[in-house]
PDB file of N, CA and C in Angstrom:
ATOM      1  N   UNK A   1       6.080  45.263  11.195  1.00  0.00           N
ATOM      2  CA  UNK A   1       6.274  45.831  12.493  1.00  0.00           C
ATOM      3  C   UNK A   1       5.481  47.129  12.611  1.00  0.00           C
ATOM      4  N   UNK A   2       5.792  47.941  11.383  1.00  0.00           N
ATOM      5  CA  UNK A   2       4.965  49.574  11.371  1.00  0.00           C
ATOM      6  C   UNK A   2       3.688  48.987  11.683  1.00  0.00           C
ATOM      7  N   UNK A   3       2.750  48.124  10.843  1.00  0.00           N
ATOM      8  CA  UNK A   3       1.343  48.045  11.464  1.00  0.00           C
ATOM      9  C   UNK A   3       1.126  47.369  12.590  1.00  0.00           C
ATOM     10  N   UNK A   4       1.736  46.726  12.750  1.00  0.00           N
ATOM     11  CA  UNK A   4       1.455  45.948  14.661  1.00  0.00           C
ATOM     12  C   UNK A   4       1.707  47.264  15.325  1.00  0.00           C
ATOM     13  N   UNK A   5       2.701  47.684  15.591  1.00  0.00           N
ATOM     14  CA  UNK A   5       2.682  48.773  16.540  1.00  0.00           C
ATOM     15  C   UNK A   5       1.418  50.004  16.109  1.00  0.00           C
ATOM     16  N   UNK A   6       1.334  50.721  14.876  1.00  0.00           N
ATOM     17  CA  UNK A   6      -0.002  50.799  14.846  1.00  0.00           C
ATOM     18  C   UNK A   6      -1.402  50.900  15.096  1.00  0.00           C
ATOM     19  N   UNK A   7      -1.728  49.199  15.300  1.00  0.00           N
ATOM     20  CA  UNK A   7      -2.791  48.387  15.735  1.00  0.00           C
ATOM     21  C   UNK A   7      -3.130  48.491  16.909  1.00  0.00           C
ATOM     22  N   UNK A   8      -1.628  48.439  17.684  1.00  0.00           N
ATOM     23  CA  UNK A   8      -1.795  48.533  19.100  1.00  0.00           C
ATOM     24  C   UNK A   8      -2.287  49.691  19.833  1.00  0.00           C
ATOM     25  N   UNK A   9      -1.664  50.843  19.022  1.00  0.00           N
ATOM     26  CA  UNK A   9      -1.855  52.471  19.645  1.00  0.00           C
ATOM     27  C   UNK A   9      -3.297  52.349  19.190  1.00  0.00           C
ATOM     28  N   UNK A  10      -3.924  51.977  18.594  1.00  0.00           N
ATOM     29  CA  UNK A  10      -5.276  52.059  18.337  1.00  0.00           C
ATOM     30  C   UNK A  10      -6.144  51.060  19.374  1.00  0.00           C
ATOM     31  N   UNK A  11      -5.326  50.468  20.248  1.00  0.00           N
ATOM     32  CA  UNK A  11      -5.922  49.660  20.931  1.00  0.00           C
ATOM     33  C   UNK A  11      -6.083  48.185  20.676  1.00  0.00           C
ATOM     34  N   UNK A  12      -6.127  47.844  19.712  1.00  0.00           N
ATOM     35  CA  UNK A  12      -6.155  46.338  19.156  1.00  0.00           C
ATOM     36  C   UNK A  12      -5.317  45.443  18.695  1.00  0.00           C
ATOM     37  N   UNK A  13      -5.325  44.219  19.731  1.00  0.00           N
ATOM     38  CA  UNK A  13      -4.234  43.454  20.232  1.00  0.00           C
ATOM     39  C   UNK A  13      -3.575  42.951  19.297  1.00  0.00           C
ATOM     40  N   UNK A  14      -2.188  43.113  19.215  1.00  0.00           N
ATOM     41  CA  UNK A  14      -1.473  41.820  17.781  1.00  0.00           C
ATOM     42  C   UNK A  14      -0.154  41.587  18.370  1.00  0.00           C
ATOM     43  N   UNK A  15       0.223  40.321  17.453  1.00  0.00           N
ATOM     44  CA  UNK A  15       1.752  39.564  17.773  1.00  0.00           C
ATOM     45  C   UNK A  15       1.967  39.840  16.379  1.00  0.00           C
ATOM     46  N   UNK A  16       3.124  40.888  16.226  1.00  0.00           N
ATOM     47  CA  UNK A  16       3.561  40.809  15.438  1.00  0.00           C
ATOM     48  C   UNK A  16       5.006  39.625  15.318  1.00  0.00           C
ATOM     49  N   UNK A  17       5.329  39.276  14.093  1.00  0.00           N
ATOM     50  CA  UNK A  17       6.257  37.541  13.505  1.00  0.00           C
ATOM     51  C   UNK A  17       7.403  38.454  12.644  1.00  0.00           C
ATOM     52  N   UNK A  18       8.111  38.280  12.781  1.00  0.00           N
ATOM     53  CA  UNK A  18       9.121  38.191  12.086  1.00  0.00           C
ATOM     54  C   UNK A  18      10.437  37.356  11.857  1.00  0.00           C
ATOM     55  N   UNK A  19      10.950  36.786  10.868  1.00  0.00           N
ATOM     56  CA  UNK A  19      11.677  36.482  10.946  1.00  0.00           C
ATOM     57  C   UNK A  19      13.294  36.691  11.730  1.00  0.00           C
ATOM     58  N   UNK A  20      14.335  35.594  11.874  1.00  0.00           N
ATOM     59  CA  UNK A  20      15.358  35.572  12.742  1.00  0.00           C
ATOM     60  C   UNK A  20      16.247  37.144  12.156  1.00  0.00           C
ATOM     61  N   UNK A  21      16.138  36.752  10.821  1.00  0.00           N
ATOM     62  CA  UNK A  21      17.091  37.885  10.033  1.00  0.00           C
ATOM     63  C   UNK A  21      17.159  39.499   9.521  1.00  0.00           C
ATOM     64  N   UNK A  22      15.672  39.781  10.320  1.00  0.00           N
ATOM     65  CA  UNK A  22      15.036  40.679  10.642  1.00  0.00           C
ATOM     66  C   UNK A  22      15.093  41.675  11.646  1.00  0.00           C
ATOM     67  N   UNK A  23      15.863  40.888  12.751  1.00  0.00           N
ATOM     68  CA  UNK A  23      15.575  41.479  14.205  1.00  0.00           C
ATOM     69  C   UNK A  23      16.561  42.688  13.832  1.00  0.00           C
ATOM     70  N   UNK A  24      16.933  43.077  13.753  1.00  0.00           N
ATOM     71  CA  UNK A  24      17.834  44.371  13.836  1.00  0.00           C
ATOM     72  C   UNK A  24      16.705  45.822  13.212  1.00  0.00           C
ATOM     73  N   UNK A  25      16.388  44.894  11.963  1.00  0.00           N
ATOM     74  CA  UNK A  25      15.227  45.751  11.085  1.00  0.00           C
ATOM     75  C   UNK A  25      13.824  46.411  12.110  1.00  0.00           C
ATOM     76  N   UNK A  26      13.798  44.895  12.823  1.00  0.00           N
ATOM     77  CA  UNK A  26      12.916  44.870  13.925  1.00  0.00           C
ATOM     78  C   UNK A  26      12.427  46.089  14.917  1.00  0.00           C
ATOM     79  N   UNK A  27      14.258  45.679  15.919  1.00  0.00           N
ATOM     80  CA  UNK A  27      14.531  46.626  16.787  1.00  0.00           C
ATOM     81  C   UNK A  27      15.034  48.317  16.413  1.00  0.00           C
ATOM     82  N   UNK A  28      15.381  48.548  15.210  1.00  0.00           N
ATOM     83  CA  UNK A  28      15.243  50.041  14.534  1.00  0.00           C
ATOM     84  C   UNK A  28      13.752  50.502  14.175  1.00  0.00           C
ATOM     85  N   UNK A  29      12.751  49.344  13.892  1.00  0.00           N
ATOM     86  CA  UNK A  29      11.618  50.130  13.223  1.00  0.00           C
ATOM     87  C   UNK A  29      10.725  50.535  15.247  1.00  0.00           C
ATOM     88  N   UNK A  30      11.495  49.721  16.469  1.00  0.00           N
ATOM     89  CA  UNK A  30      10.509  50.108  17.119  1.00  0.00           C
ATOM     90  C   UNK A  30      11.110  50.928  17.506  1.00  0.00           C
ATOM     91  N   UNK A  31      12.180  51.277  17.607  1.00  0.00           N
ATOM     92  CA  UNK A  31      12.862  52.571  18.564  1.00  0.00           C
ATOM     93  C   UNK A  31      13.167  53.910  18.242  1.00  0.00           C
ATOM     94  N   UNK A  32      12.462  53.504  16.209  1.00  0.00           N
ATOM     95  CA  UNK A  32      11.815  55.109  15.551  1.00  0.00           C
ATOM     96  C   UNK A  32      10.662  54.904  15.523  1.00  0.00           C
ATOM     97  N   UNK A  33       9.727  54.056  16.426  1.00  0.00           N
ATOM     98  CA  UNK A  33       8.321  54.321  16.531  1.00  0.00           C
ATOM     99  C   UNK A  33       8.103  55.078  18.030  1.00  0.00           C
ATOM    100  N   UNK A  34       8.690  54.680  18.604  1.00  0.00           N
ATOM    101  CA  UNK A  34       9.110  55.334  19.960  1.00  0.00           C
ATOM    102  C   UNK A  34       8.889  54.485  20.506  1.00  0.00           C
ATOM    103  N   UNK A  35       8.790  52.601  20.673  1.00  0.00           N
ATOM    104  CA  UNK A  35       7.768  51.542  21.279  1.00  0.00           C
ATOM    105  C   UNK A  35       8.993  51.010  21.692  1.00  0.00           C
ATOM    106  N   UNK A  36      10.233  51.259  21.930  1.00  0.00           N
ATOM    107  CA  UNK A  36      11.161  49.841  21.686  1.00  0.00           C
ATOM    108  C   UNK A  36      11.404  49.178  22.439  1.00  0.00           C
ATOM    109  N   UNK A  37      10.261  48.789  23.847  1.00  0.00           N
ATOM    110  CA  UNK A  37      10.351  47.680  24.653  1.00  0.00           C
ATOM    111  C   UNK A  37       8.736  46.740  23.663  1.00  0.00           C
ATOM    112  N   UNK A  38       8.562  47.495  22.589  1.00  0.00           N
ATOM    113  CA  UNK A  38       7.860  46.014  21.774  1.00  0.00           C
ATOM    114  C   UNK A  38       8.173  45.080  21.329  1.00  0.00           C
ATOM    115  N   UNK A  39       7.101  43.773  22.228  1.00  0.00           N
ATOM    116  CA  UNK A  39       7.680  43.017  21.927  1.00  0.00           C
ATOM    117  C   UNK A  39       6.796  42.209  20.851  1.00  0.00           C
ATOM    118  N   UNK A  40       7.500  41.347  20.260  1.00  0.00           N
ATOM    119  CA  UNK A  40       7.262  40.887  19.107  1.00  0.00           C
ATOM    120  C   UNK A  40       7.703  39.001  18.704  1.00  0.00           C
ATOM    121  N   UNK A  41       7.244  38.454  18.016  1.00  0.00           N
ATOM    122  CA  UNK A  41       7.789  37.042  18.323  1.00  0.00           C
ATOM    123  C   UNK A  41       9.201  36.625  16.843  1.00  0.00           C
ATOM    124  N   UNK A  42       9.641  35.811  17.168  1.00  0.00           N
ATOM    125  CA  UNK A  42      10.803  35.798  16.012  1.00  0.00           C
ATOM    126  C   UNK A  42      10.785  33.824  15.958  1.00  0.00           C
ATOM    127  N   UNK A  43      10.439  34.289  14.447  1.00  0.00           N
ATOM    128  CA  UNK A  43      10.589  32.669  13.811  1.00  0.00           C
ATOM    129  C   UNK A  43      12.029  32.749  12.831  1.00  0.00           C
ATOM    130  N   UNK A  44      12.178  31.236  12.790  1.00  0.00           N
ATOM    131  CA  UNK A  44      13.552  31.102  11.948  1.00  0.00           C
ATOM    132  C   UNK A  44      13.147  31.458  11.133  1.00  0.00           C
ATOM    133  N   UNK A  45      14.338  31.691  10.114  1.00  0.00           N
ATOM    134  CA  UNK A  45      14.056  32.008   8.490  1.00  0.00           C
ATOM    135  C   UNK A  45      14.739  30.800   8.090  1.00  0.00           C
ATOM    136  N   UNK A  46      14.080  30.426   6.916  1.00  0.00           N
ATOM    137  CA  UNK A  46      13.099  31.229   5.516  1.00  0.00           C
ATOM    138  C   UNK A  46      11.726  30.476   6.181  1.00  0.00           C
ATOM    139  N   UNK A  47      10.893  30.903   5.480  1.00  0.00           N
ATOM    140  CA  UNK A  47       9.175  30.668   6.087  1.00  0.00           C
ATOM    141  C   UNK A  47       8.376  30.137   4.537  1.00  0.00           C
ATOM    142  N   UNK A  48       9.260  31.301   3.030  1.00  0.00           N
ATOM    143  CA  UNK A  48       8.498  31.025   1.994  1.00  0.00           C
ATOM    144  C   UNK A  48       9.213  29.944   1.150  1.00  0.00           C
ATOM    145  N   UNK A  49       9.847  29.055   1.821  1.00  0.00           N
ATOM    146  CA  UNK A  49      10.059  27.510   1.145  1.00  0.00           C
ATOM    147  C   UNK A  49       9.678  26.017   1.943  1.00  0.00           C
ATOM    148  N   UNK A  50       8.631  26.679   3.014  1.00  0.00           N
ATOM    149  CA  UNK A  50       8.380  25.370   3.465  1.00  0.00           C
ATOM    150  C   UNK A  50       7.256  24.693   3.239  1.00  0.00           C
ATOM    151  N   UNK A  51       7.466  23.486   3.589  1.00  0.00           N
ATOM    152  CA  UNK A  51       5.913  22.782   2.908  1.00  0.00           C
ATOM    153  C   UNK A  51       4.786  23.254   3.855  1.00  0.00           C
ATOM    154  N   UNK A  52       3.528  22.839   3.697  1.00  0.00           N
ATOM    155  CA  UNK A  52       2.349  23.128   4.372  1.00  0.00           C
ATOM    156  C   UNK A  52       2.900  22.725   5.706  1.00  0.00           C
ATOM    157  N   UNK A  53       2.819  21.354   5.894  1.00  0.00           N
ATOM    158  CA  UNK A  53       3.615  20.367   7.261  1.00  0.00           C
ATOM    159  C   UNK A  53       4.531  21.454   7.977  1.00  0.00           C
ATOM    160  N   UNK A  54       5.772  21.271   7.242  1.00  0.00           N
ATOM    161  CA  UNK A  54       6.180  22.277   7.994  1.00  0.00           C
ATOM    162  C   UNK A  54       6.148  24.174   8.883  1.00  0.00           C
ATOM    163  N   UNK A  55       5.077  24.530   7.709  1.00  0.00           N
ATOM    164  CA  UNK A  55       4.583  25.827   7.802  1.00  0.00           C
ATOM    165  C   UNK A  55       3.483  25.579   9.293  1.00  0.00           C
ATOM    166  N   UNK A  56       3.211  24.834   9.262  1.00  0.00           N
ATOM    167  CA  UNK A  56       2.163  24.099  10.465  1.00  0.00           C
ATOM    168  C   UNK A  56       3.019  24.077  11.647  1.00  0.00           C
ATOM    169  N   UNK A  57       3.666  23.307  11.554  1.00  0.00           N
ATOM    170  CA  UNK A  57       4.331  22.835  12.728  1.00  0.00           C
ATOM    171  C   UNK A  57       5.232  24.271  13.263  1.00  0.00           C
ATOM    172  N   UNK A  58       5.835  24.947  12.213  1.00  0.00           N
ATOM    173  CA  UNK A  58       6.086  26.157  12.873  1.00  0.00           C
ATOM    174  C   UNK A  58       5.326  27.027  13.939  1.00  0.00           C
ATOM    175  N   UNK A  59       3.891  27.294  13.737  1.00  0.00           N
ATOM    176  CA  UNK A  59       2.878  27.923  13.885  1.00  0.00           C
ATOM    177  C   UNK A  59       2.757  27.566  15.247  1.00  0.00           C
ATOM    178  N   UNK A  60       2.608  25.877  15.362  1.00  0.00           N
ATOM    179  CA  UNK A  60       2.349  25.304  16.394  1.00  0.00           C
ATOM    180  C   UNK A  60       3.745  25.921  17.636  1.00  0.00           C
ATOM    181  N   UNK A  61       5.040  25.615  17.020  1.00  0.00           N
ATOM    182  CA  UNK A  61       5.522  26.192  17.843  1.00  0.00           C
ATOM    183  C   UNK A  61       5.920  27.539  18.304  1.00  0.00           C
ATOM    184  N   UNK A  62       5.376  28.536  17.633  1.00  0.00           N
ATOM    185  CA  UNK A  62       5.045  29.855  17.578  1.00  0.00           C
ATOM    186  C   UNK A  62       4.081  30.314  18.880  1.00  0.00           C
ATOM    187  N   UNK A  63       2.650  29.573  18.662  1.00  0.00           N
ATOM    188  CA  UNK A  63       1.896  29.387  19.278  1.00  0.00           C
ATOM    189  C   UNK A  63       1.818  30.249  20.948  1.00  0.00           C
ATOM    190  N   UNK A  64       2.638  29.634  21.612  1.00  0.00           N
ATOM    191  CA  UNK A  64       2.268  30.136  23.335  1.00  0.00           C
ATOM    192  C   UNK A  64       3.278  31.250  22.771  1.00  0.00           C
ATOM    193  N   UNK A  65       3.951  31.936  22.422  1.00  0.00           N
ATOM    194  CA  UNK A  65       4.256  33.357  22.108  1.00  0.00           C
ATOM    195  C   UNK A  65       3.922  34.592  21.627  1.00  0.00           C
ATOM    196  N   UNK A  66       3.126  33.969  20.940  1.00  0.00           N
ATOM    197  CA  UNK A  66       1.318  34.923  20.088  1.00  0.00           C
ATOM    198  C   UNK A  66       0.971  34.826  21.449  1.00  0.00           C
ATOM    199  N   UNK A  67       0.491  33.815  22.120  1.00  0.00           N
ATOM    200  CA  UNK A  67      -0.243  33.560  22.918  1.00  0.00           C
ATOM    201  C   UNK A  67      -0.366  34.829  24.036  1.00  0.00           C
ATOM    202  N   UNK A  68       1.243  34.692  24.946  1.00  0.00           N
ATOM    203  CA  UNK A  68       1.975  35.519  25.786  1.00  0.00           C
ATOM    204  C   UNK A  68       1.567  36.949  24.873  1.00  0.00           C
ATOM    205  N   UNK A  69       1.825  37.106  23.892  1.00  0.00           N
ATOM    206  CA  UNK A  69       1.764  38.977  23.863  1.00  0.00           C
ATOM    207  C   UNK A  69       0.294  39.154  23.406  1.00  0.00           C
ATOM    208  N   UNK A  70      -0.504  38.313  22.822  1.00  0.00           N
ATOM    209  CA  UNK A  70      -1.712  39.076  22.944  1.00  0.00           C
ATOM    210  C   UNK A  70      -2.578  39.346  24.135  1.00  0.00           C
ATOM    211  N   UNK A  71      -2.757  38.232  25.192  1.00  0.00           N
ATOM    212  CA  UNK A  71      -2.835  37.999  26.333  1.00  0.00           C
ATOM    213  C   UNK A  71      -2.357  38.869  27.461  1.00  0.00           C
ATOM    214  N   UNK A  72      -1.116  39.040  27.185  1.00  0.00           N
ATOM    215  CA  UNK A  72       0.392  40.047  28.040  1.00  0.00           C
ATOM    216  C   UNK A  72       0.361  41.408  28.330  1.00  0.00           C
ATOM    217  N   UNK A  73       0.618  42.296  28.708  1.00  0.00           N
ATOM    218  CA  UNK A  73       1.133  43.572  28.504  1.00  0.00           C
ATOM    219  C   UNK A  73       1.544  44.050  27.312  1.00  0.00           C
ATOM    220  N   UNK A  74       1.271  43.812  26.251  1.00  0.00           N
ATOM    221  CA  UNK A  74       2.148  44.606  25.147  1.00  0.00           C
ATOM    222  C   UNK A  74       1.564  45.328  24.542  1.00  0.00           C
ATOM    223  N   UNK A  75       1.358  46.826  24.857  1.00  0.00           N
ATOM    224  CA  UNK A  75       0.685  47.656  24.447  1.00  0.00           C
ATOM    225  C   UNK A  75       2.023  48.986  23.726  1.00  0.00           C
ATOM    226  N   UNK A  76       1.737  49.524  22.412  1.00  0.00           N
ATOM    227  CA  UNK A  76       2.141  50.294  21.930  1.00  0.00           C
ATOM    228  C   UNK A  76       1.984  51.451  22.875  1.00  0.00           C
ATOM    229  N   UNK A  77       2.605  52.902  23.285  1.00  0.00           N
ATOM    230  CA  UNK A  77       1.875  53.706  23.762  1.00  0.00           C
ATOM    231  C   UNK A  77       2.861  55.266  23.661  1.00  0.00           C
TER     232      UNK A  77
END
């Protein structure tokens, strides 16, 4: 999360991923960055026991949500 928000104040676009079990971690690291309408995309957990296939197919459905914030308004500032 620290380097997506980051990236952004520097101008350069990212979706930051995090996992479901995260979001709290999430929403504290943006609201001591001062960003905390950043938004960010959230995949289920766990991510590091799935097969390739499945690591894929996640992605795929990840996809138009990367999509939406790099595309979007979501600028650090």
């Amino acid at each position: 999360m620290h380097d997506g928000i980051e990236m952004e104040k520097l101008g350069i676009p990212t979706a930051s991923i995090v996992t479901h079990v995260f979001i709290n971690t999430a929403n504290a690291m943006t609201k001591m960055m001062g960003v905390p309408d950043f938004d960010y995309v959230v995949a289920q957990h766990p991510l590091s026991s799935l097969t390739s296939e499945e690591i894929r197919q996640r992605a795929v459905e990840l996809a138009p949500e990367v999509e939406r914030i790099l595309l979007g308004s979501n600028s650090a500032e």
